[in-house]
Protein backbone atom coordinates (compact mmCIF):
# COMPACT_ATOMS: atom_id res chain seq x y z
CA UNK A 1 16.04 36.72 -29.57
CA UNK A 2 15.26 37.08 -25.62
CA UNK A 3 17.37 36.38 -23.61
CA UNK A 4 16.14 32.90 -22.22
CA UNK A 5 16.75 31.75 -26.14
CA UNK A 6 20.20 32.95 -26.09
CA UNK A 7 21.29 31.01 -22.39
CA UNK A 8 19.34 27.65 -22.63
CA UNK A 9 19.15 25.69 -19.30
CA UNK A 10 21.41 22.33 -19.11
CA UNK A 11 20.26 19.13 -19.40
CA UNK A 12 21.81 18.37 -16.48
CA UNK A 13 22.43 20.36 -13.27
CA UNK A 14 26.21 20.59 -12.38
CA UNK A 15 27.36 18.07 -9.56
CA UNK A 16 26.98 19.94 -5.69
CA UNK A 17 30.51 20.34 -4.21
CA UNK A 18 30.72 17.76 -1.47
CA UNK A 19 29.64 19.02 2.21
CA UNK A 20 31.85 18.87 4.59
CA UNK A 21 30.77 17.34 7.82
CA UNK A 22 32.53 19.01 10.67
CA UNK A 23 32.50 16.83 13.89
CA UNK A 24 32.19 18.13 17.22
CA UNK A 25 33.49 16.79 20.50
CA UNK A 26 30.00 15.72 22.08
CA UNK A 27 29.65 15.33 26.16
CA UNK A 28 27.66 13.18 26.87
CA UNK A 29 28.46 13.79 30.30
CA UNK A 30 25.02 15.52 32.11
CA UNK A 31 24.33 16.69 35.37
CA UNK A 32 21.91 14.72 37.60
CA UNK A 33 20.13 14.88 41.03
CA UNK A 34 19.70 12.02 42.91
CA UNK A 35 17.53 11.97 45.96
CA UNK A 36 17.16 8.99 48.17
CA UNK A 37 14.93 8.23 51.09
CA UNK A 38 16.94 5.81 53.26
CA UNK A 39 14.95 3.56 55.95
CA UNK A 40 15.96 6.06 59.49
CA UNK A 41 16.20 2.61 61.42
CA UNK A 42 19.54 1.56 60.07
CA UNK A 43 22.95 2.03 61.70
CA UNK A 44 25.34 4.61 60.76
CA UNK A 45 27.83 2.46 58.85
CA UNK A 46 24.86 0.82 56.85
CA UNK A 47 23.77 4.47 55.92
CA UNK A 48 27.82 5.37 54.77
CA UNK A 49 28.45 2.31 52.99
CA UNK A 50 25.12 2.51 51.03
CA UNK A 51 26.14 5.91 50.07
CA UNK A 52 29.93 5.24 48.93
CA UNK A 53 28.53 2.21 46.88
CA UNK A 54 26.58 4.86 44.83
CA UNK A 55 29.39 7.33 44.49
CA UNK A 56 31.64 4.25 44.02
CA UNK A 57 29.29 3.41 40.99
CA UNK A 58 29.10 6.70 39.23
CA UNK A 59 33.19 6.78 39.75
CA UNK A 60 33.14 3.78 37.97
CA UNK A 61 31.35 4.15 35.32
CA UNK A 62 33.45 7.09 34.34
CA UNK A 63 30.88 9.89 36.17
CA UNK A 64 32.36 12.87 38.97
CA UNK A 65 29.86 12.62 42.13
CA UNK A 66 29.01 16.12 43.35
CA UNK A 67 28.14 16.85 46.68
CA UNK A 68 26.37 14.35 49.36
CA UNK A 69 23.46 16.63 51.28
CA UNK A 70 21.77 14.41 53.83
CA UNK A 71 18.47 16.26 54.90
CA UNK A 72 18.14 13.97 57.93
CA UNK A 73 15.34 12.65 59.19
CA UNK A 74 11.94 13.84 57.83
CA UNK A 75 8.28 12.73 58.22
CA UNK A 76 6.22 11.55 55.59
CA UNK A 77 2.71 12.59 54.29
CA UNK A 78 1.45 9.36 53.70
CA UNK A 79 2.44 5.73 54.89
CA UNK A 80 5.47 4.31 52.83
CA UNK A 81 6.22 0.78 53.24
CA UNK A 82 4.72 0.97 56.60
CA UNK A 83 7.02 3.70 57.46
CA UNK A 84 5.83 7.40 58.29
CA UNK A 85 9.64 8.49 58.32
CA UNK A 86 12.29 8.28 56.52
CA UNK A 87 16.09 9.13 56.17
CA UNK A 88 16.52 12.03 52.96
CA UNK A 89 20.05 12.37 50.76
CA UNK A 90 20.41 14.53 48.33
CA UNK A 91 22.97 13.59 45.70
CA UNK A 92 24.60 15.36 42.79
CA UNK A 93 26.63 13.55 39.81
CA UNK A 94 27.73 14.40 36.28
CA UNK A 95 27.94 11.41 34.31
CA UNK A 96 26.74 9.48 31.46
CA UNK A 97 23.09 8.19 30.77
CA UNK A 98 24.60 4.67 31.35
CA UNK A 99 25.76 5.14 34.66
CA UNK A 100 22.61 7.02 35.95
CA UNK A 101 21.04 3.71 34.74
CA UNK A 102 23.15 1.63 36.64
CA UNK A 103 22.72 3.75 39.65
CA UNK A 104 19.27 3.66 39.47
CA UNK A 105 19.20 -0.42 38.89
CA UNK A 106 21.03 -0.72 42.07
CA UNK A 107 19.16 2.02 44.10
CA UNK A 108 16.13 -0.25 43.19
CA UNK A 109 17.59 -3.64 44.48
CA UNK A 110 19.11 -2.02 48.13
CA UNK A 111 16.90 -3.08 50.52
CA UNK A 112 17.57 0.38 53.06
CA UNK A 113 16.36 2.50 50.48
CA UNK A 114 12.86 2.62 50.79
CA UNK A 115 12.71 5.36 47.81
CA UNK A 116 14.84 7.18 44.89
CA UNK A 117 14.56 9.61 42.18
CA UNK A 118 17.34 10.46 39.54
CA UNK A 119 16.50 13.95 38.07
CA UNK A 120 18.70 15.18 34.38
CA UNK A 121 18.97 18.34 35.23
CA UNK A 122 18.94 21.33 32.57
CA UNK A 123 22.24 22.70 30.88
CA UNK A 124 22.30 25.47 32.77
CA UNK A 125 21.43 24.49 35.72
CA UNK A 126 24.96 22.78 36.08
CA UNK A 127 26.31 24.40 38.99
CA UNK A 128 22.66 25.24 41.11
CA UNK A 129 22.79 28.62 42.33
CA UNK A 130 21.03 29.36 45.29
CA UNK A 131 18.24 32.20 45.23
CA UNK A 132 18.73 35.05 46.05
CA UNK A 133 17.34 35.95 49.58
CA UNK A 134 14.06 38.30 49.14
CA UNK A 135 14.37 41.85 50.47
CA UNK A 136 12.30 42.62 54.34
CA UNK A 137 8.85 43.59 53.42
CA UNK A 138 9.75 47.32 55.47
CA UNK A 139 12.59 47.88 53.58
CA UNK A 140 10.14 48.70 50.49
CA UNK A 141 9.84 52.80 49.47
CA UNK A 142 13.24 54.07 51.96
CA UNK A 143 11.38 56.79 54.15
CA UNK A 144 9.22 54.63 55.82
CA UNK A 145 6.00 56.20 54.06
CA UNK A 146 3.55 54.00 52.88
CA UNK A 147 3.92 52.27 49.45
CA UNK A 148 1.05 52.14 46.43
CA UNK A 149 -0.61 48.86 48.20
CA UNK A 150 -0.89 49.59 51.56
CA UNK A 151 -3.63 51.15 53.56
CA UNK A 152 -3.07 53.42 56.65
């Protein structure tokens, strides 16, 4: 006898153990950049309440608005709406897909913004860290003697 003879397979395999399905607390929350050209003609007030509606709106919809950069005033490299200038914010949010939608639907409709762009931003790229400055050029090799590339 070999031993396959002596330890025939079953007919049927034995039942798997059930899996366990472990949930996990999902986010959905995501980080977003929002950058809107404003028309530079408007008043002041026009310019602030446009911007608290759209921080108003992420609030809302259950989102934390980062930080409001306005760029200022900025020229364009083309004609936009018969326009060479326009007004640039730069907005930050965490919220939901849903709300990003919504702010987008509305950036669309408002008649002072000329254009907008909602970026999802990586992961990791949460909290943007600046870069680093780049070293001076002379500060390269410590004596002052002349480094592999350069010529005398």
């Amino acid at each position: 006898m070999t031993q396959f003879e002596s330890n025939p397979a079953p007919d049927r395999p034995e039942p798997r153990a059930p899996r366990r399905r472990v949930q996990r607390e999902v986010s959905a929350l995501r980080a977003y950049e929002v950058m809107v050209i404003l028309d530079p003609g408007l008043e002041e007030d026009v310019i602030r309440a446009t911007l608290d509606r759209a921080t108003a709106l992420v609030t809302a919809h259950g989102g934390t608005p980062g930080t409001v950069d306005r760029w200022g005033k900025r020229r364009f490299a083309y004609e936009l709406n018969h326009r060479w200038e326009g007004l640039y914010v730069l907005m930050e949010a965490t919220a939901e897909p849903a709300a990003m939608a919504e702010l987008d639907r509305m950036l669309s409709l408002a008649d002072e913004v000329i254009r907008h762009k909602v970026i999802r931003l990586p992961p990791t790229a949460g909290s943007r860290a600046r870069p680093a400055p780049v070293a001076a050029a002379g500060s390269v090799g410590g004596r002052g003697g002349s480094s592999e590339g350069e010529t005398r």
